[in-house]
N, C-alpha and C. Protein backbone atom coordinates (compact mmCIF):
# COMPACT_ATOMS: atom_id res chain seq x y z
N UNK A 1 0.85 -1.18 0.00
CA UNK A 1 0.00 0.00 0.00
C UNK A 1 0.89 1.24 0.00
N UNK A 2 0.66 1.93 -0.92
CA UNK A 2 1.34 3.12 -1.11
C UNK A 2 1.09 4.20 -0.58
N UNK A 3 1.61 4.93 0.54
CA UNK A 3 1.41 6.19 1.63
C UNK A 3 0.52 7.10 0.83
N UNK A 4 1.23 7.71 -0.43
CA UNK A 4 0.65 8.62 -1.08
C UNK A 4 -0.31 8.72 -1.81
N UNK A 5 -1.38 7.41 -1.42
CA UNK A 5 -2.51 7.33 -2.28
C UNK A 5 -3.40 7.39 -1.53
N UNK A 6 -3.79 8.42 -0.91
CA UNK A 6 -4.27 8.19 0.33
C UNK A 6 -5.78 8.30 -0.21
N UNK A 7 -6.04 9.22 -1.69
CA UNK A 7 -7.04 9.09 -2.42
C UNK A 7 -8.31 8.44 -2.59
N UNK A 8 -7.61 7.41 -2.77
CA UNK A 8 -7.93 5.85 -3.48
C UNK A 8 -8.53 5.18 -2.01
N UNK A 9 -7.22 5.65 -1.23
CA UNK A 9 -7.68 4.00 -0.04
C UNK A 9 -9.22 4.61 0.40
N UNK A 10 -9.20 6.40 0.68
CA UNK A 10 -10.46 6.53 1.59
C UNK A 10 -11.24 6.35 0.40
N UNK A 11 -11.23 6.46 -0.62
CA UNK A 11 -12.47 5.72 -1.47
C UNK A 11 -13.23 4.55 -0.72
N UNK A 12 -11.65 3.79 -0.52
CA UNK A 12 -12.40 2.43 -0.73
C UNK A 12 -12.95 2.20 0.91
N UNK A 13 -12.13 3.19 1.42
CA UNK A 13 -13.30 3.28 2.94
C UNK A 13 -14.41 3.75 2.81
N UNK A 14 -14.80 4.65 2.00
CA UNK A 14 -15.94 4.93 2.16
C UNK A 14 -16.80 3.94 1.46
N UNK A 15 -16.66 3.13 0.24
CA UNK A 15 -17.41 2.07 -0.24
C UNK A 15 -17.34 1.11 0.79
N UNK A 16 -16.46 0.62 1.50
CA UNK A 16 -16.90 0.10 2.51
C UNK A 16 -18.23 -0.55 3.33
N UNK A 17 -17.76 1.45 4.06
CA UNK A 17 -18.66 1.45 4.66
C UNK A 17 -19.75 1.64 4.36
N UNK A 18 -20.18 2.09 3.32
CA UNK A 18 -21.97 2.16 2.54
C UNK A 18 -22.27 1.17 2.33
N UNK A 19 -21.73 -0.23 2.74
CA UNK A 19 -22.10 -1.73 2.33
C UNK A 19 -23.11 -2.20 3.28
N UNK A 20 -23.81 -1.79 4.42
CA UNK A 20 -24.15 -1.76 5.13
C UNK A 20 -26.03 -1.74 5.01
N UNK A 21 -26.10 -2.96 5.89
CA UNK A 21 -27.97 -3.22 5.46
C UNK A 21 -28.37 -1.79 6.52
N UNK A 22 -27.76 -0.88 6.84
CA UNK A 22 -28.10 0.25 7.42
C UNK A 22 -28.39 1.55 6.52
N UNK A 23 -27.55 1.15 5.82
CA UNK A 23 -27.60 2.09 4.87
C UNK A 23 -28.24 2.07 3.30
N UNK A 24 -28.80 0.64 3.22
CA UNK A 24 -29.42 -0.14 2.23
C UNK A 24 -30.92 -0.42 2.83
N UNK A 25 -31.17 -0.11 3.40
CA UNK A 25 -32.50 -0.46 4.21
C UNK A 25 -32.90 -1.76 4.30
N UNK A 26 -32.02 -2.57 4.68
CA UNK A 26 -31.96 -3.65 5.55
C UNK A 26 -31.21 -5.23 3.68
N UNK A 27 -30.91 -4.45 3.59
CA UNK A 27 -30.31 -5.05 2.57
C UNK A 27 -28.62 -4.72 2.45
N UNK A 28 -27.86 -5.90 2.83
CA UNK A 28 -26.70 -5.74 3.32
C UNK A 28 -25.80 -6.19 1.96
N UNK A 29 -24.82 -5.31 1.48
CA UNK A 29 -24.24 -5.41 0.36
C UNK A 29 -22.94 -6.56 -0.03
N UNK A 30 -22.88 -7.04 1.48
CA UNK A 30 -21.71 -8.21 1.87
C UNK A 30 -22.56 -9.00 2.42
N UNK A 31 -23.05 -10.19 1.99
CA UNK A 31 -23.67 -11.04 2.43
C UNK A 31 -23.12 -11.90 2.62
N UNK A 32 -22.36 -12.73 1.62
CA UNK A 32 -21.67 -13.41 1.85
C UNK A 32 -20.21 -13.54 1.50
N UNK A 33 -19.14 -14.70 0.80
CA UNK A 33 -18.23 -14.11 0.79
C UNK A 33 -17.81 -14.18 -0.71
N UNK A 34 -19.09 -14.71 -1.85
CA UNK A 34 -18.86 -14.59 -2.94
C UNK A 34 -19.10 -12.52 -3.40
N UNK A 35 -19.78 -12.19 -2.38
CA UNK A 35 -20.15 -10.41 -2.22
C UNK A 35 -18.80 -9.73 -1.83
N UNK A 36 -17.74 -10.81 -0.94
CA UNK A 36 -16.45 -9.87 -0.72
C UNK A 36 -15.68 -10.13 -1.74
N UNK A 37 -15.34 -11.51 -2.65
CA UNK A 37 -14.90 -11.50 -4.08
C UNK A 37 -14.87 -10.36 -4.65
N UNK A 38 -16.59 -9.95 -5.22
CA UNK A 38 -16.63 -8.90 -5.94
C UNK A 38 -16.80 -7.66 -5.42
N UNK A 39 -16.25 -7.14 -4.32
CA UNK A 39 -16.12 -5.91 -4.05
C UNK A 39 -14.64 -5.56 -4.19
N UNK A 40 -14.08 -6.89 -3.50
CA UNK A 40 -12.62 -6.41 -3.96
C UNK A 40 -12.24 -6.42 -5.19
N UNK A 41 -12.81 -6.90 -5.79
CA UNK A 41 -12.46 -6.95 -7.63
C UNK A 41 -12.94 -6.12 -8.32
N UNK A 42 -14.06 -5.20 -7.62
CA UNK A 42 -14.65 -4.06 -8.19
C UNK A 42 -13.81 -2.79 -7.64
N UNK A 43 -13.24 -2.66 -6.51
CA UNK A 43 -12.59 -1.72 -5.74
C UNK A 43 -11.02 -2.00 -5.28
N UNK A 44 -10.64 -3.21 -5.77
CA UNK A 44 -9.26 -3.06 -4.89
C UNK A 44 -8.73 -2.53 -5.69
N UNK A 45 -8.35 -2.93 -7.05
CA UNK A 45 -7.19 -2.94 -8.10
C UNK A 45 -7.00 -1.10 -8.64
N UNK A 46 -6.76 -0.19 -7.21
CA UNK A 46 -6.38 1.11 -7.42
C UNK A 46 -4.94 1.13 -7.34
N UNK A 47 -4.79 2.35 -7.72
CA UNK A 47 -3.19 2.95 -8.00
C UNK A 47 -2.21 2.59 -6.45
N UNK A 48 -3.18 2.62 -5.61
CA UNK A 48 -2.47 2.64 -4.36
C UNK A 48 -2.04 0.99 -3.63
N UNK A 49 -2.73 -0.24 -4.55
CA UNK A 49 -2.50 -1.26 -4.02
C UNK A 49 -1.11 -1.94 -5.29
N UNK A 50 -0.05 -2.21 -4.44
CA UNK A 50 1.11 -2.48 -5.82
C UNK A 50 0.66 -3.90 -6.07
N UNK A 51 0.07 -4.70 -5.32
CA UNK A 51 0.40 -6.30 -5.13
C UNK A 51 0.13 -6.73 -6.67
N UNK A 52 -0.44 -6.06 -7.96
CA UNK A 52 -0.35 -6.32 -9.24
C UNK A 52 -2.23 -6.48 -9.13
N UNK A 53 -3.01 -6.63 -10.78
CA UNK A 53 -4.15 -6.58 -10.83
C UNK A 53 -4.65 -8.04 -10.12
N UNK A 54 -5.57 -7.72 -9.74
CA UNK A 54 -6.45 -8.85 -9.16
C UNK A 54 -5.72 -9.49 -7.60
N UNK A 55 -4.98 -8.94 -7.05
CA UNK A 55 -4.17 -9.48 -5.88
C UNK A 55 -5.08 -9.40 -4.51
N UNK A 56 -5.60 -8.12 -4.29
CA UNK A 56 -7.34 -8.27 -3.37
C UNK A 56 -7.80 -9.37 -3.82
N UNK A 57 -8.52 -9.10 -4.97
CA UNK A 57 -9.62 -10.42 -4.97
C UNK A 57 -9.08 -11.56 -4.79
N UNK A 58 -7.48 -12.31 -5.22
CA UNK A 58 -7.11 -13.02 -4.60
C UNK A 58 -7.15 -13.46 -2.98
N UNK A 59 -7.17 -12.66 -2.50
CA UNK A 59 -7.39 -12.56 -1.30
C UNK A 59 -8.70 -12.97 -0.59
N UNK A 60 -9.81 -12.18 -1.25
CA UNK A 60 -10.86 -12.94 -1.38
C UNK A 60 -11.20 -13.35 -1.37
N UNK A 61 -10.49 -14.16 -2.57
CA UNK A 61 -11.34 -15.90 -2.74
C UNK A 61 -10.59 -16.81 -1.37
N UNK A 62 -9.81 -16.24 -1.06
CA UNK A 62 -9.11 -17.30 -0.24
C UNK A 62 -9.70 -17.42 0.99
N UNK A 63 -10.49 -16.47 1.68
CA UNK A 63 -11.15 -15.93 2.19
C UNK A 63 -12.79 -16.97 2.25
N UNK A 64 -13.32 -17.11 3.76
CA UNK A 64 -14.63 -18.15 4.16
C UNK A 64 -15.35 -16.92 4.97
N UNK A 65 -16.28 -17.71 5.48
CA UNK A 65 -16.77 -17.18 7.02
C UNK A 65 -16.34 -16.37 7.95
N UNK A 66 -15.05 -16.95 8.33
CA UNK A 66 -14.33 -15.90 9.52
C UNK A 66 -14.42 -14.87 8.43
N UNK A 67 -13.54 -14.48 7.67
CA UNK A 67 -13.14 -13.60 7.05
C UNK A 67 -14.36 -12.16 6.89
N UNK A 68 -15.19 -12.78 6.09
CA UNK A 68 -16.13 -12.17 5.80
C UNK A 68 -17.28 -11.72 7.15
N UNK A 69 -16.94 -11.97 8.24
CA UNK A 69 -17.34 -11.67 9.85
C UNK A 69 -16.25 -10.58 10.16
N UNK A 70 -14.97 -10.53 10.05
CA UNK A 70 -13.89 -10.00 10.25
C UNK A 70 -13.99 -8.67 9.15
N UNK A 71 -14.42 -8.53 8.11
CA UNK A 71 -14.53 -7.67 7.31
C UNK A 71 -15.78 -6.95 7.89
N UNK A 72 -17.07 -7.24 8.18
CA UNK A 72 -18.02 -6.70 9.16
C UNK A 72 -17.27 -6.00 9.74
N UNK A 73 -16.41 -6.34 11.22
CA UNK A 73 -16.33 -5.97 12.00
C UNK A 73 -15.50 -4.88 12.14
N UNK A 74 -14.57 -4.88 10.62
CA UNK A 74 -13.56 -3.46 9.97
C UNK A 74 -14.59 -2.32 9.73
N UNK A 75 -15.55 -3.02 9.21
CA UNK A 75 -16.61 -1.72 8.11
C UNK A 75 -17.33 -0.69 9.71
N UNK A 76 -17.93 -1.42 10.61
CA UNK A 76 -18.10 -1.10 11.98
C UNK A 76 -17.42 -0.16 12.04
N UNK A 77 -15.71 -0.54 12.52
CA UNK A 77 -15.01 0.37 12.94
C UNK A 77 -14.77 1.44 12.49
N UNK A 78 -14.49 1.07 10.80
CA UNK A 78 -14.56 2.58 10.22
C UNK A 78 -15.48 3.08 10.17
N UNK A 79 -16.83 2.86 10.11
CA UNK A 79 -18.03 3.58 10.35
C UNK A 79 -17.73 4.50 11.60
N UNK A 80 -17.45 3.92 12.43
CA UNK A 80 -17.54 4.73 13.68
C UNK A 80 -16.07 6.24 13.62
N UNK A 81 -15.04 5.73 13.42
CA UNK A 81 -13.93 6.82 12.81
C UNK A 81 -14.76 7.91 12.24
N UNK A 82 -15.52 7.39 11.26
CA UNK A 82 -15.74 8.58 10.35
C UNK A 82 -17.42 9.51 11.23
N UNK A 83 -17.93 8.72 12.11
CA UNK A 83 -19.70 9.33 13.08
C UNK A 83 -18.81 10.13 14.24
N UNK A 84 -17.14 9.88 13.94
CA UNK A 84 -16.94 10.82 15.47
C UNK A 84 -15.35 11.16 14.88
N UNK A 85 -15.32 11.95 14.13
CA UNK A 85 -13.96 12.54 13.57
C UNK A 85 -13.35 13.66 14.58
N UNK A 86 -12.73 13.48 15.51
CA UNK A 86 -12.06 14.52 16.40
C UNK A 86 -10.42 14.05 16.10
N UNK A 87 -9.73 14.65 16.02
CA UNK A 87 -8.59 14.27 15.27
C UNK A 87 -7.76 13.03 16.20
N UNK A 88 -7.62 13.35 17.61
CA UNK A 88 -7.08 12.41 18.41
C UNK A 88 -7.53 10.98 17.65
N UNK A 89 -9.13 10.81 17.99
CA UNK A 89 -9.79 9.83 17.57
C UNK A 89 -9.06 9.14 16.58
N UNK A 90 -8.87 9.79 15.12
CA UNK A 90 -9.01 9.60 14.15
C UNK A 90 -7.51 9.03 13.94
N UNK A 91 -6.72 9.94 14.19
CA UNK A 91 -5.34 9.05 14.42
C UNK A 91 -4.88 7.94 14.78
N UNK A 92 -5.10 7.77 16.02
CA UNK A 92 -5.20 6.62 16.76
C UNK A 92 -5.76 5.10 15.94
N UNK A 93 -7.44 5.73 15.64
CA UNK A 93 -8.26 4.63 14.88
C UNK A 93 -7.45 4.33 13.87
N UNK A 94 -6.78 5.13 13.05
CA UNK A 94 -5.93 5.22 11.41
C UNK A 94 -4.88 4.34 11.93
N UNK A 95 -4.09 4.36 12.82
CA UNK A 95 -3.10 3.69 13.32
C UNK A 95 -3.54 2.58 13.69
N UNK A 96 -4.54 2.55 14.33
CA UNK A 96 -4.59 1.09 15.10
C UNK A 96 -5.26 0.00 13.68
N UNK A 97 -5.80 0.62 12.59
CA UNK A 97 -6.27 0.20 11.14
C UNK A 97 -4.88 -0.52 10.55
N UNK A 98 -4.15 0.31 10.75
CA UNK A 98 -2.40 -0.37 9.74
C UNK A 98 -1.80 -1.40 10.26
N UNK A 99 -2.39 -1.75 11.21
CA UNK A 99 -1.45 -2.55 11.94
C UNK A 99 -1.31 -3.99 11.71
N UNK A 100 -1.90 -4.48 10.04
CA UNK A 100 -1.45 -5.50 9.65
C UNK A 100 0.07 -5.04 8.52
N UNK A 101 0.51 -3.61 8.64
CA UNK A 101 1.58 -3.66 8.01
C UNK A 101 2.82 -4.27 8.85
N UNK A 102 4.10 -3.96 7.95
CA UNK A 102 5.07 -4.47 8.63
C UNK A 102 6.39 -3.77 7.98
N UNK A 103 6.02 -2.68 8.31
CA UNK A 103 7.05 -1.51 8.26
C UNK A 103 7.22 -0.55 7.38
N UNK A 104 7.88 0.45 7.21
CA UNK A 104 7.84 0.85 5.95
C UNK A 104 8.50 0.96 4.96
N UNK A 105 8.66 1.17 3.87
CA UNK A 105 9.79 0.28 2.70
C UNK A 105 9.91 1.49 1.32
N UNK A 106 10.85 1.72 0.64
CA UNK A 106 10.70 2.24 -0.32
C UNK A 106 10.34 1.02 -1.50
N UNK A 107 9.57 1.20 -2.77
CA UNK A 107 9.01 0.01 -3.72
C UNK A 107 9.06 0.99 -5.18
N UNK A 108 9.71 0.74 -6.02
CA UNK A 108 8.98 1.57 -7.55
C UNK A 108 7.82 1.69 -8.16
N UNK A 109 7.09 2.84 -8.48
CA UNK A 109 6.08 2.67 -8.83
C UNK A 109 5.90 2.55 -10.25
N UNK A 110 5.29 1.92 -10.86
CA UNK A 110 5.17 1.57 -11.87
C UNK A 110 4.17 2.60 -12.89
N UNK A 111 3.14 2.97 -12.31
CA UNK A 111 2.27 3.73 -12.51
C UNK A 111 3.69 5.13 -12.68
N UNK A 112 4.35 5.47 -11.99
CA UNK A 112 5.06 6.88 -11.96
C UNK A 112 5.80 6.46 -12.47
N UNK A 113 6.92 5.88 -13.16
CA UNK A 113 7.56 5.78 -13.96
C UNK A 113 8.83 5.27 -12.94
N UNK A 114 8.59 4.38 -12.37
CA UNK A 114 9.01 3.77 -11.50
C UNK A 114 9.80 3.99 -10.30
N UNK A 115 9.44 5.26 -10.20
CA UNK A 115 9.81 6.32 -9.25
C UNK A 115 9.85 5.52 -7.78
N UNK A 116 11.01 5.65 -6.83
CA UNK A 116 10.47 4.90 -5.28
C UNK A 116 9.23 5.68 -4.71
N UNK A 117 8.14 4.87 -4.45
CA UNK A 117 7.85 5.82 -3.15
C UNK A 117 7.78 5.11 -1.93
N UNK A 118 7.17 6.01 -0.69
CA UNK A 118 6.74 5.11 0.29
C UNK A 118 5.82 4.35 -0.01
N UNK A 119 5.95 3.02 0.86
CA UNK A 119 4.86 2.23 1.13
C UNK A 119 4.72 0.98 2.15
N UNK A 120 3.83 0.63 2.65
CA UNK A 120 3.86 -0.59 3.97
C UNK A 120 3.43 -1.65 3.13
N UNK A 121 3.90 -2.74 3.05
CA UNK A 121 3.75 -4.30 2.86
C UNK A 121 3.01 -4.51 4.00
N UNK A 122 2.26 -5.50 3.45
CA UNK A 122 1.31 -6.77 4.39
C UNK A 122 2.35 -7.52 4.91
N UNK A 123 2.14 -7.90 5.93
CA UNK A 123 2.70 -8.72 6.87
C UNK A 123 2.34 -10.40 6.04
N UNK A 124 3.71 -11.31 6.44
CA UNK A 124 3.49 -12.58 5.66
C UNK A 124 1.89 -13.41 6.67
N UNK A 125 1.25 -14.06 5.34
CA UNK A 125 -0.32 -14.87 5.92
C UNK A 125 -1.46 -14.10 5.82
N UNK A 126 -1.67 -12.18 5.46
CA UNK A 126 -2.25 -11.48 5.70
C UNK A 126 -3.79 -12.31 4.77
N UNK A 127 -4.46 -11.50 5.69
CA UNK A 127 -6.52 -12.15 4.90
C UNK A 127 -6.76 -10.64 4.17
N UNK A 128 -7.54 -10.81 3.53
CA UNK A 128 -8.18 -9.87 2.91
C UNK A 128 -8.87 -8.90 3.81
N UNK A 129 -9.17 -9.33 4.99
CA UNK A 129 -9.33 -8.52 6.12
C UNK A 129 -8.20 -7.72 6.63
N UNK A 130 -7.38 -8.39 6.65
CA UNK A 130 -5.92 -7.09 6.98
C UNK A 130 -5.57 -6.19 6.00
N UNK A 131 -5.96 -7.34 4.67
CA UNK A 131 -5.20 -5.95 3.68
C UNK A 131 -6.56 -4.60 3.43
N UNK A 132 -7.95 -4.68 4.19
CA UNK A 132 -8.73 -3.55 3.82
C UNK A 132 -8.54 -3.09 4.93
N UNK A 133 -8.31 -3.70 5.76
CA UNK A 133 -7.95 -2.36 7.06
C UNK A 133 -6.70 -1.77 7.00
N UNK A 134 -5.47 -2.17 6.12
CA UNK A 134 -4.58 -1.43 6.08
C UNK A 134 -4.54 -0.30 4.97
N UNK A 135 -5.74 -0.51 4.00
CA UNK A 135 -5.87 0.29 3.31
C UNK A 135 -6.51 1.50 3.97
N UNK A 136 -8.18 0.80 4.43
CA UNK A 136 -8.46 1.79 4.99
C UNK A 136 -7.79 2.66 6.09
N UNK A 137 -7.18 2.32 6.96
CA UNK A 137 -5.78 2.96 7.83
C UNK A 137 -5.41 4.42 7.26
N UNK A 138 -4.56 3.73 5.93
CA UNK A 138 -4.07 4.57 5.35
C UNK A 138 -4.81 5.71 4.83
N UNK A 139 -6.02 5.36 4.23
CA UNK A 139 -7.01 6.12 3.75
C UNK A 139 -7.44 7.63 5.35
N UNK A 140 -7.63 7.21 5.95
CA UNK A 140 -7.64 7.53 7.57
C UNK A 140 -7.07 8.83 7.47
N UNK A 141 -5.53 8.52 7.63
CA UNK A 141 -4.43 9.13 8.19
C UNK A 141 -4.34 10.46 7.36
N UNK A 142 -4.20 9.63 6.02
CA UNK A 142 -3.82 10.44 4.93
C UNK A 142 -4.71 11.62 5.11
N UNK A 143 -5.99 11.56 5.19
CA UNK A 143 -7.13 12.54 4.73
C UNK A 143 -7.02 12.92 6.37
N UNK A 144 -6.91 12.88 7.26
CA UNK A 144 -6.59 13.73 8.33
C UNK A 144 -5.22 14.62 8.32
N UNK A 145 -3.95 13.88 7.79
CA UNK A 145 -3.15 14.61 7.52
C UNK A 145 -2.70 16.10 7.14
N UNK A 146 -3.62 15.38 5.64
CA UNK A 146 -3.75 16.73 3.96
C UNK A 146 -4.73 17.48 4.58
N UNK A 147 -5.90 17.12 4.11
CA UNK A 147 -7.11 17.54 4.67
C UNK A 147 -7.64 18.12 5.71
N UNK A 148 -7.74 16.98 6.99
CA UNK A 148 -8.14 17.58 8.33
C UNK A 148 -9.34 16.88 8.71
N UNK A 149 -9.97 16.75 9.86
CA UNK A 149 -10.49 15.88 9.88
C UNK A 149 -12.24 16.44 9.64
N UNK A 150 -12.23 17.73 8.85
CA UNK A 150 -13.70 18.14 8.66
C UNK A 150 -14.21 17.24 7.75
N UNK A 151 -13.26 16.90 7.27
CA UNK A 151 -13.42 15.72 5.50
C UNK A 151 -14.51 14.52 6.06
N UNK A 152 -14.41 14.19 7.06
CA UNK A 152 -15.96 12.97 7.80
C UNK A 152 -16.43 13.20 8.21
N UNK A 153 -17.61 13.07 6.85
CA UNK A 153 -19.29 13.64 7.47
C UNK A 153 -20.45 12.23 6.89
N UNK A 154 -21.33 12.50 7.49
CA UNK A 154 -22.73 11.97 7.50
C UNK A 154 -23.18 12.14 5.71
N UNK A 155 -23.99 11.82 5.17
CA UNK A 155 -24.54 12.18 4.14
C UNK A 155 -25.41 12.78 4.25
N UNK A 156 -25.24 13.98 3.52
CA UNK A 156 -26.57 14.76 3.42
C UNK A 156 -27.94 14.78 3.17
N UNK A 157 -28.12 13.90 2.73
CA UNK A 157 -29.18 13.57 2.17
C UNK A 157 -30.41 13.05 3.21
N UNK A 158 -31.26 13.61 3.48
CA UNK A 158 -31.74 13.01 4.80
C UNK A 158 -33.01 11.89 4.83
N UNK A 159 -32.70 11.09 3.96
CA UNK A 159 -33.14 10.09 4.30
C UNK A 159 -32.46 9.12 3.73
N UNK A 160 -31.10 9.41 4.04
CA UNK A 160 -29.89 8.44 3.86
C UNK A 160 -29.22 8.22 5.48
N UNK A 161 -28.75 7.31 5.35
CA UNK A 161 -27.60 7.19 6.90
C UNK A 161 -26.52 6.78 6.19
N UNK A 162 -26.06 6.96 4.96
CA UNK A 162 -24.71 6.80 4.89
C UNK A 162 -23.51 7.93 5.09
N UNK A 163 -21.97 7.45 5.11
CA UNK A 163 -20.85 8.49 5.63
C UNK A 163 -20.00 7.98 4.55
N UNK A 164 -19.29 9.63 4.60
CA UNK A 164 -18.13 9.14 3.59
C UNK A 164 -16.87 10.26 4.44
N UNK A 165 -15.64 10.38 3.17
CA UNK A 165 -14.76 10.49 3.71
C UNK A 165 -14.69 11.31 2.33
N UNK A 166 -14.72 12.74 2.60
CA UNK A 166 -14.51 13.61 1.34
C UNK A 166 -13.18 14.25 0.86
N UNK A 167 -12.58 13.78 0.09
CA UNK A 167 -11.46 13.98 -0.37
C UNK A 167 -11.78 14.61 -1.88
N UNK A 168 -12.50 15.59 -1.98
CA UNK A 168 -12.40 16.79 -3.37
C UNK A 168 -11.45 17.82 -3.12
N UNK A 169 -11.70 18.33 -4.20
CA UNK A 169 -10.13 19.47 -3.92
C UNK A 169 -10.88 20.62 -3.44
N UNK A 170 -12.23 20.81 -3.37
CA UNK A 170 -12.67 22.18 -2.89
C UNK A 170 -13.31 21.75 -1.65
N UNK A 171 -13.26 20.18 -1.64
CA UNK A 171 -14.12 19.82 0.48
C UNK A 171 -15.82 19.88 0.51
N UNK A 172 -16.28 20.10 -1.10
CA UNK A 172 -17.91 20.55 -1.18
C UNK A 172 -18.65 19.33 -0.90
N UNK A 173 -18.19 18.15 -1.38
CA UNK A 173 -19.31 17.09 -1.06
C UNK A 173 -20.25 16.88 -0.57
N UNK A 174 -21.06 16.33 -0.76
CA UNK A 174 -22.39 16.60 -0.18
C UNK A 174 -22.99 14.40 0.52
N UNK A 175 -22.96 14.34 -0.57
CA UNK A 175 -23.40 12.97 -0.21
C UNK A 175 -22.48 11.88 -0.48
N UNK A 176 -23.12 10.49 0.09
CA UNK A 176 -22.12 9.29 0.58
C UNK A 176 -22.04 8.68 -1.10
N UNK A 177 -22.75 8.51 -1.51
CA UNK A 177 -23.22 8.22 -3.18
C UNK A 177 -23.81 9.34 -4.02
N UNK A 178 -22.74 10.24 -4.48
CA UNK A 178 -23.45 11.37 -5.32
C UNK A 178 -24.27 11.31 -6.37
N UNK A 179 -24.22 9.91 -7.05
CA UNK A 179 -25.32 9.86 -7.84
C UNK A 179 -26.46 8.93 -7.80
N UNK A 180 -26.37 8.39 -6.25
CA UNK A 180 -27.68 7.98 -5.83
C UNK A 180 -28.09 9.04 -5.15
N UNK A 181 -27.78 9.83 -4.20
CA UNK A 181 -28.37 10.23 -2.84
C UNK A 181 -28.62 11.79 -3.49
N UNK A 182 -27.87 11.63 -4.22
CA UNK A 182 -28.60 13.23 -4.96
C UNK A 182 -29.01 13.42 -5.63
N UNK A 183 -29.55 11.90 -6.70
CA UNK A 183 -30.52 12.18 -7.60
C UNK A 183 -31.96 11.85 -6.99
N UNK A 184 -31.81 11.27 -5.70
CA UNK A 184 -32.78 10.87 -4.71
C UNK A 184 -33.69 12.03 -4.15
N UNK A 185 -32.68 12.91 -3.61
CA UNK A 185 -32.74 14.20 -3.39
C UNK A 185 -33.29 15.00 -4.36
N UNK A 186 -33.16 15.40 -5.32
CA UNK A 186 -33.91 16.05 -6.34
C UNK A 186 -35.17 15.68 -7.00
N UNK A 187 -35.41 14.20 -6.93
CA UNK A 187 -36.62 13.47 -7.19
C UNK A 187 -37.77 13.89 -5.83
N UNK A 188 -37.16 13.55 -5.12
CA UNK A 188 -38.14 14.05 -3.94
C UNK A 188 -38.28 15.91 -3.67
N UNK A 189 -37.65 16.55 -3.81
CA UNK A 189 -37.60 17.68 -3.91
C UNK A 189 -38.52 18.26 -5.20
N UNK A 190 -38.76 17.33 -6.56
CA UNK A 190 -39.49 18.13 -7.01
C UNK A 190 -40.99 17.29 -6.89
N UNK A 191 -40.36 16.53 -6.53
CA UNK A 191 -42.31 15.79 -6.31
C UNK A 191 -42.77 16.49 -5.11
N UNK A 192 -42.14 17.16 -3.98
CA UNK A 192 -42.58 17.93 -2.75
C UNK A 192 -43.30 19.11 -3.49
N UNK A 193 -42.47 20.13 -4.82
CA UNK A 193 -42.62 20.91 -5.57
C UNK A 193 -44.30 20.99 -5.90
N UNK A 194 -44.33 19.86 -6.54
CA UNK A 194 -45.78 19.83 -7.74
C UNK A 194 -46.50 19.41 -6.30
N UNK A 195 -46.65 18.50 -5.44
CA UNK A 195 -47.54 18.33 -4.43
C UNK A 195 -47.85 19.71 -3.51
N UNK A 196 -47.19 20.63 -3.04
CA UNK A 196 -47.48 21.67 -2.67
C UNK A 196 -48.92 22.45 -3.10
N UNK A 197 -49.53 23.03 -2.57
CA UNK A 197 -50.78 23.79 -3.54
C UNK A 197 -49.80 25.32 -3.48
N UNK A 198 -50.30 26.02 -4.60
CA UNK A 198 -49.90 27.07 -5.20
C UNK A 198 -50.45 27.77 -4.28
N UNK A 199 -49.34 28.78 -3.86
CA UNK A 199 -49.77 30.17 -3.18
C UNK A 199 -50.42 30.95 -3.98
N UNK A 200 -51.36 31.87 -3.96
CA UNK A 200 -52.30 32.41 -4.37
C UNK A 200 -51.49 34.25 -4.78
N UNK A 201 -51.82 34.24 -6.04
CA UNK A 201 -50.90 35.28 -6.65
C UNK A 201 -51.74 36.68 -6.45
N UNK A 202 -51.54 37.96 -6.71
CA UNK A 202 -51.97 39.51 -7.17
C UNK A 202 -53.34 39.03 -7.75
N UNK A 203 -54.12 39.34 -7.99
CA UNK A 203 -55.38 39.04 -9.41
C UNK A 203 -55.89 37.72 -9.24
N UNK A 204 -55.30 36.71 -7.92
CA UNK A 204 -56.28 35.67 -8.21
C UNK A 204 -57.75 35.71 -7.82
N UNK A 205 -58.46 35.60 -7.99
CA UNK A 205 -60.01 35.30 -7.00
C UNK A 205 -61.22 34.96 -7.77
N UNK A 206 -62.38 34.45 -7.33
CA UNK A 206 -63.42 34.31 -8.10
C UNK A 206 -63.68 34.12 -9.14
N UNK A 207 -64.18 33.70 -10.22
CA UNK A 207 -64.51 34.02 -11.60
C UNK A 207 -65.73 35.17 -11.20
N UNK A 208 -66.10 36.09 -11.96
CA UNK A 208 -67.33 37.01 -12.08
C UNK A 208 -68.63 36.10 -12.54
């Protein structure tokens, strides 16, 4: 996992955590562990994971029961990091997230033209559960770092309960899924619109 992608990882914290029959209305997006397969195969293979394409989902598949209980119990935690962002908090949580690495290492990047950068290796035996909490970790730190920790918020959208971790360059974000929760938002906003009765204008009244 590469320090400086810190981008990518809180992405994939925040997909994460929207996996959640809490946030699905009782429809949980990890059910089982053919659901953690394809999340990591939909989300791992970013700039910030070197292990080569498909090396998450490897992980994955290798991956039963415990695992996919153990991945629950990550998404939890980062849920909670991001419902109570006070920076102490957030550090700490980010740190205590990495702690399936095992040190830190210079590696070439391939993507940069094989430039060293930083980055923490997985510890030898790691589950697919260590390697998303060390992402997410990283994701953590990073965006408290750069950022600060205003970047974790709730979704706006209010009849959503999902959270994300806003990493835009202007900090505007609004919702956990911008093109669910705000096209949600505007659908209901104009059906509130036309259901309203019309306030009564200059010249309205009676027919003669």
């Amino acid at each position: 996992m590469a320090l400086d992608d810190y981008v990518w990882a809180a992405g994939v914290a925040t997909e994460l955590v929207n996996t959640t029959a809490e946030v699905w209305r009782g429809d949980d997006r990890l059910p089982d562990p053919a659901a953690l397969v394809a999340f990591a195969k939909l989300h791992g293979d970013g700039p910030g994971h070197e292990g080569g394409p498909g090396a998450l989902s490897a992980l994955a598949r290798r991956g039963g029961a415990a695992e996919l209980r153990a991945v629950h119990a990550l998404r939890t935690a980062v849920r909670d990091l991001i419902d109570h962002p006070e920076r102490e908090r957030l550090v700490a949580g980010g740190t205590a997230l990495t702690s399936p690495a095992r040190g830190a290492t210079l590696v070439p990047g391939p993507a940069h033209g094989n430039r060293a950068r930083w980055a923490v290796p997985l510890r030898e035996g790691a589950t697919i559960a260590d390697a998303l909490s060390l992402i997410c970790g990283i994701g953590v730190l990073g965006v408290v770092h750069t950022l600060g920790e205003r970047r974790f918020r709730s979704c706006g959208a209010p009849t959503c309960k999902g959270a994300f971790i806003d990493t835009t360059r202007p900090g505007s974000r609004r919702y956990c899924m911008p093109g669910l929760c705000g096209n949600r938002l505007n659908v209901a906003n104009h059906r509130a619109r036309r259901a309203a009765p019309r306030a009564p204008r200059p010249g309205d009244g009676p027919e003669p």
